[in-house]
N, C-alpha and C. Protein backbone atom coordinates (compact mmCIF):
# COMPACT_ATOMS: atom_id res chain seq x y z
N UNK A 1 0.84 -1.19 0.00
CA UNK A 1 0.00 0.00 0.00
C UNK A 1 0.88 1.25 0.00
N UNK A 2 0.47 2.19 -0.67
CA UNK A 2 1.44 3.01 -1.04
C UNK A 2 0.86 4.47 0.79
N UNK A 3 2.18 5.08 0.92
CA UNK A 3 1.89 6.15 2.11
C UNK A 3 1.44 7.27 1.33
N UNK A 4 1.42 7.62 -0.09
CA UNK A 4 1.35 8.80 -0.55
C UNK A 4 -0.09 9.36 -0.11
N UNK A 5 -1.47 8.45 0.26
CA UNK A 5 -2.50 9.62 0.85
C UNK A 5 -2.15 9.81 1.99
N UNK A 6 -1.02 9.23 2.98
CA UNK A 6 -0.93 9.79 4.34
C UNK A 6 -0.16 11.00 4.21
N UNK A 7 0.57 11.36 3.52
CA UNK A 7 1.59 12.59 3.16
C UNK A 7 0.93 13.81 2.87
N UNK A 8 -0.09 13.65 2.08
CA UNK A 8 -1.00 14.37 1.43
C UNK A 8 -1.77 14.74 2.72
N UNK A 9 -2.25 13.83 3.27
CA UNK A 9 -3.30 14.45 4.85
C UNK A 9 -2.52 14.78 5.28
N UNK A 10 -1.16 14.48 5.86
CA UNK A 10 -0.28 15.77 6.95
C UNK A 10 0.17 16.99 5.93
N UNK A 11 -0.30 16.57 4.49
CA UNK A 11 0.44 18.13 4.19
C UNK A 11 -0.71 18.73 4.92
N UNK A 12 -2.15 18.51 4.07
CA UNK A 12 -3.51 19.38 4.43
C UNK A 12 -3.35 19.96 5.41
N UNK A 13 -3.03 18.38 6.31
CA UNK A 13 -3.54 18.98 8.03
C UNK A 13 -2.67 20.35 8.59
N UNK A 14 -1.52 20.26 7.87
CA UNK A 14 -0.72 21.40 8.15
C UNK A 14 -1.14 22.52 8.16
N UNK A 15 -1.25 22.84 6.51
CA UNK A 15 -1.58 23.76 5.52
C UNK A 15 -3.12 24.65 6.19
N UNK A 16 -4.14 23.83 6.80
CA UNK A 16 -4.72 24.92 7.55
C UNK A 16 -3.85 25.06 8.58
N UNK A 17 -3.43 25.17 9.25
CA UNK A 17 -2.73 26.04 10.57
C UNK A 17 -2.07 26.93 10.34
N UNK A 18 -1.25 26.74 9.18
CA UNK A 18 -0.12 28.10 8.36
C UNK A 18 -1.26 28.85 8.38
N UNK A 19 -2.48 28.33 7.50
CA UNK A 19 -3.55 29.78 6.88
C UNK A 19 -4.07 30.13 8.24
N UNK A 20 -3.81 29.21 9.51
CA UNK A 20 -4.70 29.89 10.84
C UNK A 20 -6.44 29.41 10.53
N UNK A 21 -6.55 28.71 9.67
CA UNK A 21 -7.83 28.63 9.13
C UNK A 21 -8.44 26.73 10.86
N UNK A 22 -8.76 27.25 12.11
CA UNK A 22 -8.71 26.51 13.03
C UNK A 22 -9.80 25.81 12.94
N UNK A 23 -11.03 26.11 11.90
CA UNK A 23 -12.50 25.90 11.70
C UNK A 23 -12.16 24.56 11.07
N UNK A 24 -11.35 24.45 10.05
CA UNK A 24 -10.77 23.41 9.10
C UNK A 24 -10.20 22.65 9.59
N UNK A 25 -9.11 23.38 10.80
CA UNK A 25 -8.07 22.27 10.82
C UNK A 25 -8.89 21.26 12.47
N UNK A 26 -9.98 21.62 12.93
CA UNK A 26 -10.42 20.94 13.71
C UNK A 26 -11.34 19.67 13.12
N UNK A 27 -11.68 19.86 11.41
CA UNK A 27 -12.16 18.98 11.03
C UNK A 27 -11.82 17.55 10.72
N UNK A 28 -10.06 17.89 10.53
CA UNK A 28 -9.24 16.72 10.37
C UNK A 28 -9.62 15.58 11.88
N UNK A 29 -9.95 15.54 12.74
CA UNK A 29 -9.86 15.24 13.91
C UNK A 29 -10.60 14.39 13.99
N UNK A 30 -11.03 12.89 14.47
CA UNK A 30 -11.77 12.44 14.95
C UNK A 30 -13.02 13.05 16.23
N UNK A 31 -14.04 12.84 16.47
CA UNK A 31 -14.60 13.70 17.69
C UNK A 31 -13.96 13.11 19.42
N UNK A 32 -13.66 12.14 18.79
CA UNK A 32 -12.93 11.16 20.31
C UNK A 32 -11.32 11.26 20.17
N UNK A 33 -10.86 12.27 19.68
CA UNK A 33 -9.55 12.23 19.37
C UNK A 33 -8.70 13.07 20.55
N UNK A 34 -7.70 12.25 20.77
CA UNK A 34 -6.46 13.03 21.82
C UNK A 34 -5.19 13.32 21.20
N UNK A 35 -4.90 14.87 21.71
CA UNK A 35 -3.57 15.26 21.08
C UNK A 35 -2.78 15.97 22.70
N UNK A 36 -2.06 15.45 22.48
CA UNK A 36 -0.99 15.01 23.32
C UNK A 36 0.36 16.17 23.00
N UNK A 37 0.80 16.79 24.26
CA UNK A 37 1.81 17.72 23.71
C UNK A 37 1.81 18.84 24.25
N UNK A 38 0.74 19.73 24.37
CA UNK A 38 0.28 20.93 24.96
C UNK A 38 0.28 21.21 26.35
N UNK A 39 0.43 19.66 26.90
CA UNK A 39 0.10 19.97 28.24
C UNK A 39 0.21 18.42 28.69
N UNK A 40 0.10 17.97 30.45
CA UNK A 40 0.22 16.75 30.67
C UNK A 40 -0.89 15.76 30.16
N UNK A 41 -1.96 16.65 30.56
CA UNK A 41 -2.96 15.42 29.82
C UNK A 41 -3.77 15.98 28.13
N UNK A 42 -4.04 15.06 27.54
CA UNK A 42 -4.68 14.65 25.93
C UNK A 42 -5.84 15.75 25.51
N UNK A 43 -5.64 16.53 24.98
CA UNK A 43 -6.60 17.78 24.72
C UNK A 43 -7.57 17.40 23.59
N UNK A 44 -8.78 17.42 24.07
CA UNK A 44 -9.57 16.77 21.90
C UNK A 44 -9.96 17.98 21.36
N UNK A 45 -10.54 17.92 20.40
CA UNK A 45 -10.12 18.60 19.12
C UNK A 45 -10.80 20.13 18.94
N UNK A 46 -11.09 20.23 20.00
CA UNK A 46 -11.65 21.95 20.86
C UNK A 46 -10.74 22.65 21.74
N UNK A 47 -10.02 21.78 22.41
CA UNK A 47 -8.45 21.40 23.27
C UNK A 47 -7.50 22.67 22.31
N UNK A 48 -7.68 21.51 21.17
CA UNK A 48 -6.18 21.56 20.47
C UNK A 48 -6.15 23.37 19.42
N UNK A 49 -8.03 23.75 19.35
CA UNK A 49 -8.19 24.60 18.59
C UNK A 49 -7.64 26.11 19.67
N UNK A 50 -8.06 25.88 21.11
CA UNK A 50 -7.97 26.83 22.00
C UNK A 50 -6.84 27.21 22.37
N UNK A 51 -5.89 25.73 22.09
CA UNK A 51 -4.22 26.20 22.19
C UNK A 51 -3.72 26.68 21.14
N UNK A 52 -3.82 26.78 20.07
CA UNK A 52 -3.66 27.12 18.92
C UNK A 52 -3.73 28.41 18.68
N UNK A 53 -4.96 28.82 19.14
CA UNK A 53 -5.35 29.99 19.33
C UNK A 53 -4.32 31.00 19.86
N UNK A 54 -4.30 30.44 21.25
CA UNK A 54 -3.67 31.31 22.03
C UNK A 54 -2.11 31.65 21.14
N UNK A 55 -1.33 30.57 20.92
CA UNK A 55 -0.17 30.57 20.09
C UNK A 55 -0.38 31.97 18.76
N UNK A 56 -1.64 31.36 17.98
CA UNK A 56 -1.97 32.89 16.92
C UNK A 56 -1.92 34.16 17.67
N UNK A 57 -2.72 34.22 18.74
CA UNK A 57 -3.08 35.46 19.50
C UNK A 57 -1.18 36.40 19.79
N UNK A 58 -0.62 35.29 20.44
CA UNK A 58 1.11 35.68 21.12
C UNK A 58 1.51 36.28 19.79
N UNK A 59 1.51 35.15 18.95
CA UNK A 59 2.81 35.14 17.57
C UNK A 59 1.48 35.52 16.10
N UNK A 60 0.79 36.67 15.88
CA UNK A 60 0.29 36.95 15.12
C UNK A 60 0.77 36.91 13.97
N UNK A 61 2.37 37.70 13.49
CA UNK A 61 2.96 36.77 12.35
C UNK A 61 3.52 35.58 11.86
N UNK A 62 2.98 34.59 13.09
CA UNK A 62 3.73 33.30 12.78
C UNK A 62 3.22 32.85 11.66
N UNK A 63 4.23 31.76 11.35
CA UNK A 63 3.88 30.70 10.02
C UNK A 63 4.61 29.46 10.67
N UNK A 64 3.67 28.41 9.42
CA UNK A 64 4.64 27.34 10.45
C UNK A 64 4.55 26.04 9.10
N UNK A 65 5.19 26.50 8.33
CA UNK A 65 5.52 25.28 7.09
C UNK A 65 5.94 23.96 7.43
N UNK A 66 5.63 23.05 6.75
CA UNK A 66 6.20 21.85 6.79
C UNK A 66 7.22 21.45 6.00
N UNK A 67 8.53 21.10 7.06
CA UNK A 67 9.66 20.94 6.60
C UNK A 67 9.90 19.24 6.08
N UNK A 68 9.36 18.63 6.23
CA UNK A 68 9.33 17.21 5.87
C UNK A 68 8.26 16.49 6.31
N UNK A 69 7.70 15.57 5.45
CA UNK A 69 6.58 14.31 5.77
C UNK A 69 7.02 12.91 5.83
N UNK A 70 6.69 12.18 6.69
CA UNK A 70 7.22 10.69 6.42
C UNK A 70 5.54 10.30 6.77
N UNK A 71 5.38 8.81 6.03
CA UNK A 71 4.08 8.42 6.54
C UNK A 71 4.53 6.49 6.16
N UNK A 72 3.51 6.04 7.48
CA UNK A 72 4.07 4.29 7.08
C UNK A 72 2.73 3.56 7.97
N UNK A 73 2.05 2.81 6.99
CA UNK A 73 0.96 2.31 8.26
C UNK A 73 -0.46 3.38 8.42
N UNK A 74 -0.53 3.33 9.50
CA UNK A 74 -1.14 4.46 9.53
C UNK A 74 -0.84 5.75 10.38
N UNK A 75 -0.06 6.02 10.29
CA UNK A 75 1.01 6.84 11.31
C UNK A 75 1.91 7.87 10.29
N UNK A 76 1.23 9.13 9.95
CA UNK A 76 2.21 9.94 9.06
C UNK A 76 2.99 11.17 10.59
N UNK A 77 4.03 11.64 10.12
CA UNK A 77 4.97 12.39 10.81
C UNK A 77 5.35 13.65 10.13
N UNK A 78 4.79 15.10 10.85
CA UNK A 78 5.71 15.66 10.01
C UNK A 78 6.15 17.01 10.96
N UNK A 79 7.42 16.77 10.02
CA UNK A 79 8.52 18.17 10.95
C UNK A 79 8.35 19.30 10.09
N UNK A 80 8.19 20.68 11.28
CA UNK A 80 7.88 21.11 11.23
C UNK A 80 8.54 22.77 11.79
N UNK A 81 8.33 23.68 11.45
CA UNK A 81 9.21 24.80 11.62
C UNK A 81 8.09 26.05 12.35
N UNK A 82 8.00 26.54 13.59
CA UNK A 82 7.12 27.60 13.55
C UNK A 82 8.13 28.71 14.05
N UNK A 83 7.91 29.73 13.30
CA UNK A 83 8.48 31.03 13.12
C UNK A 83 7.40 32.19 13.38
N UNK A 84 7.65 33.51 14.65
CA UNK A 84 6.68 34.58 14.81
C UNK A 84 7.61 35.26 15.57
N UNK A 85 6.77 36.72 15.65
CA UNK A 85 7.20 37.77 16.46
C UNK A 85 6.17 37.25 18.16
N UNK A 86 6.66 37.58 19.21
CA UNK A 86 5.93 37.77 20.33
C UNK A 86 5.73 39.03 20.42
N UNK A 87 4.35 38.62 20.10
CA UNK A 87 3.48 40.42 19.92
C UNK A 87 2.20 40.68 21.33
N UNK A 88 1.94 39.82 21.98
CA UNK A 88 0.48 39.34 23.00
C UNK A 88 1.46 38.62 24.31
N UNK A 89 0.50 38.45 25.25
CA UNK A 89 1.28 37.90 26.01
C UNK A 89 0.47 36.23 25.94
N UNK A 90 1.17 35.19 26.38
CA UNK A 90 1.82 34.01 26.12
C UNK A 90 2.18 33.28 27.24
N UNK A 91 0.81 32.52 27.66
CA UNK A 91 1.19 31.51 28.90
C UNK A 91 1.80 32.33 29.77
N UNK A 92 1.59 33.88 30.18
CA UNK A 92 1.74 34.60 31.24
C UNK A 92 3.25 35.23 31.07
N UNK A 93 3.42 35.39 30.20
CA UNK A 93 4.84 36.01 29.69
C UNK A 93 4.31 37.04 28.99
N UNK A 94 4.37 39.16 29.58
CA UNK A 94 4.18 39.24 28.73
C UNK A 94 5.20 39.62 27.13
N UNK A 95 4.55 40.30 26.32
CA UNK A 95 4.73 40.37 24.73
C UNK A 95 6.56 40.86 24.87
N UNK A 96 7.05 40.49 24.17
CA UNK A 96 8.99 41.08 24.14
C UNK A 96 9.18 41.55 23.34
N UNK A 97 8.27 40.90 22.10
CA UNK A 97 8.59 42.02 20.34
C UNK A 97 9.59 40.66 19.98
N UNK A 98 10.01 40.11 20.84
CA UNK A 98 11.30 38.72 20.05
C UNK A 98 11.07 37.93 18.84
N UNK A 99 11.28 37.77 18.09
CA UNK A 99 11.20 36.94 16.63
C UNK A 99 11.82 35.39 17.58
N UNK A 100 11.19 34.26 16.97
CA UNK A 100 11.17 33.05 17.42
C UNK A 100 10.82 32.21 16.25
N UNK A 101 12.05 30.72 16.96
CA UNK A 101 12.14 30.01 15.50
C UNK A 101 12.22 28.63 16.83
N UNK A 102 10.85 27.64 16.56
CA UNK A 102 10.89 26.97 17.35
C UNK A 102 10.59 25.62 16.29
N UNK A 103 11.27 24.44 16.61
CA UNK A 103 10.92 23.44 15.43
C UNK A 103 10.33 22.47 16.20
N UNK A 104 9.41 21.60 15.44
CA UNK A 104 8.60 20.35 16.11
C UNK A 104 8.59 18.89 14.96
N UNK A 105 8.26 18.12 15.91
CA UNK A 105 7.56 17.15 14.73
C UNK A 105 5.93 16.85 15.42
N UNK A 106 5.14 16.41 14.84
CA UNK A 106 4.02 16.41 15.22
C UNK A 106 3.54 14.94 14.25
N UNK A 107 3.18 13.92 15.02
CA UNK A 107 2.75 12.67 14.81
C UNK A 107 1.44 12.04 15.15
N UNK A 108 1.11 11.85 14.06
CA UNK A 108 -0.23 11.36 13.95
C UNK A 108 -1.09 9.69 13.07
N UNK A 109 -1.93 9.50 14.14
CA UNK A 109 -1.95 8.03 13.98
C UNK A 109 -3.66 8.57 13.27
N UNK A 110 -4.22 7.87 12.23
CA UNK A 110 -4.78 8.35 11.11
C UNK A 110 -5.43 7.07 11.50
N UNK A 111 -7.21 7.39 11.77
CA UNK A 111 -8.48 5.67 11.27
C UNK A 111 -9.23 6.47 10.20
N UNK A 112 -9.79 6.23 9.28
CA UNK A 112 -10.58 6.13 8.59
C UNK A 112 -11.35 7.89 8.06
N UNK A 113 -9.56 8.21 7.31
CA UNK A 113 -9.52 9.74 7.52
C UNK A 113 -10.17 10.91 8.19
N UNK A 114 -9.67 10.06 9.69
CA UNK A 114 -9.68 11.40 10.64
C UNK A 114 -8.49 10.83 11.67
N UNK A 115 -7.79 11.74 12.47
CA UNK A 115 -6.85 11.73 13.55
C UNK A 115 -7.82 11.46 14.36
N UNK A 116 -7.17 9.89 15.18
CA UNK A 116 -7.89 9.68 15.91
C UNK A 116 -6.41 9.77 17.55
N UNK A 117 -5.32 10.26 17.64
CA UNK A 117 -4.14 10.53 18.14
C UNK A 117 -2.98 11.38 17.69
N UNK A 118 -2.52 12.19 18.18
CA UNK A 118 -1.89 13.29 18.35
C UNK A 118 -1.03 13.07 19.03
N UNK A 119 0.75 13.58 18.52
CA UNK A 119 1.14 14.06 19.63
C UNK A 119 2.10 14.88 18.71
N UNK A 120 2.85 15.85 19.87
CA UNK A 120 3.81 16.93 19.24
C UNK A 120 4.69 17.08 20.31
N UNK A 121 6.32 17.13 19.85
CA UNK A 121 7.12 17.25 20.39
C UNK A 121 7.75 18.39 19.48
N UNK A 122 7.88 19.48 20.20
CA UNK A 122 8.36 20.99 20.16
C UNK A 122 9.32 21.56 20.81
N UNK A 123 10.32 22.39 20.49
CA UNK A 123 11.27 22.50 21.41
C UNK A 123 10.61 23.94 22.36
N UNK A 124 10.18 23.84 23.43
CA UNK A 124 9.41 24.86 24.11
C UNK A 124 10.28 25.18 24.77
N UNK A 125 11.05 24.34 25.30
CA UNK A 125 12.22 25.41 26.19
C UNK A 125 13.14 25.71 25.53
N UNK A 126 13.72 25.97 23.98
CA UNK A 126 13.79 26.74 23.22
C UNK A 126 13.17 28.00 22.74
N UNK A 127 11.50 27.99 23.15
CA UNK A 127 10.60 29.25 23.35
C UNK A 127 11.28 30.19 24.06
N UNK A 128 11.48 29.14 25.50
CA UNK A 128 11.05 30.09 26.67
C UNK A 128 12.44 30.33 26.75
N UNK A 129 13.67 30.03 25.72
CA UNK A 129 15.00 30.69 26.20
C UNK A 129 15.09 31.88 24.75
N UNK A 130 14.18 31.71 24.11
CA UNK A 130 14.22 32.79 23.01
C UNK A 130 13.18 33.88 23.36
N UNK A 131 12.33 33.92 24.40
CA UNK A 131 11.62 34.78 24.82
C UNK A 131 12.51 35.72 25.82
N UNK A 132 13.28 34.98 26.55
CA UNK A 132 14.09 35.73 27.49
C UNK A 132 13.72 34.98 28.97
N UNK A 133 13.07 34.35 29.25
CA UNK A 133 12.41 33.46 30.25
C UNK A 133 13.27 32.88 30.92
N UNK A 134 14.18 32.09 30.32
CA UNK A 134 15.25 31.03 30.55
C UNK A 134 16.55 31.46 30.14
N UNK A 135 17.27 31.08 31.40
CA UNK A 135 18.62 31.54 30.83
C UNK A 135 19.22 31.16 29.29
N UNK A 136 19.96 31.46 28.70
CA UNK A 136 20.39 30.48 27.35
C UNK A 136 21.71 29.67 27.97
N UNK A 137 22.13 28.44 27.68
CA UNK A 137 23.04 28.15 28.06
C UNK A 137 24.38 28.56 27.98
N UNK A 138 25.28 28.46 28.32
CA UNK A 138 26.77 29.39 28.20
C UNK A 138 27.25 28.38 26.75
């Protein structure tokens, strides 16, 4: 079986979040779906729109392209680049004006084209040392 429609759904699934378009990208989702990443426990797909949010709200010029897709099974992967100014304040940090370049991969286990599992590994304490939060290391 070929992965090329799983590549194609993580491009999509991407491709609304760059446009910010959150109406769309909550459709990809199963309604029983957990995404994993944001926080300790599994956010579903109202979760995932509200964190999202907040991220647009901080980083109003962000973008966040997809730097590579892998897909095998039913499990596509893709890395990922988000780039913004901190313009809002941000999980209680407020706004710095800092330009931020934070990279992720974000993995997703795919039933019967919808995400029915999520997860994202992001470098956040890369955020919070490009915000000014955290020391940077020597």
């Amino acid at each position: 079986m070929s992965d090329q429609p799983l590549n194609d759904f993580g491009k999509t699934f991407f491709e609304s979040l760059d446009r910010r378009d959150l109406d769309a990208h909550v459709k990809f989702y199963a309604s029983d779906a957990k995404f994993y990443g944001f926080g300790p426990e599994g956010l579903n797909p109202n979760g995932v729109k509200g964190a999202m949010t907040e991220f647009f709200t901080a980083f109003p010029d962000s973008r966040m392209p997809v730097d590579d897709i892998i897909a095998e099974g039913d499990r596509v992967a893709i890395r990922h680049t988000f780039r913004g100014t901190h313009q809002a304040p941000f999980q209680g940090i407020p706004a710095t004006g800092r330009s931020v370049v934070v990279t992720g991969i974000t993995t997703l286990r795919v039933k019967n084209g919808k995400v029915v599992e999520g997860w994202l590994h992001a470098d956040m304490f890369g955020l919070l040392q490009q915000l000014g939060v955290v020391p940077q290391s020597a």
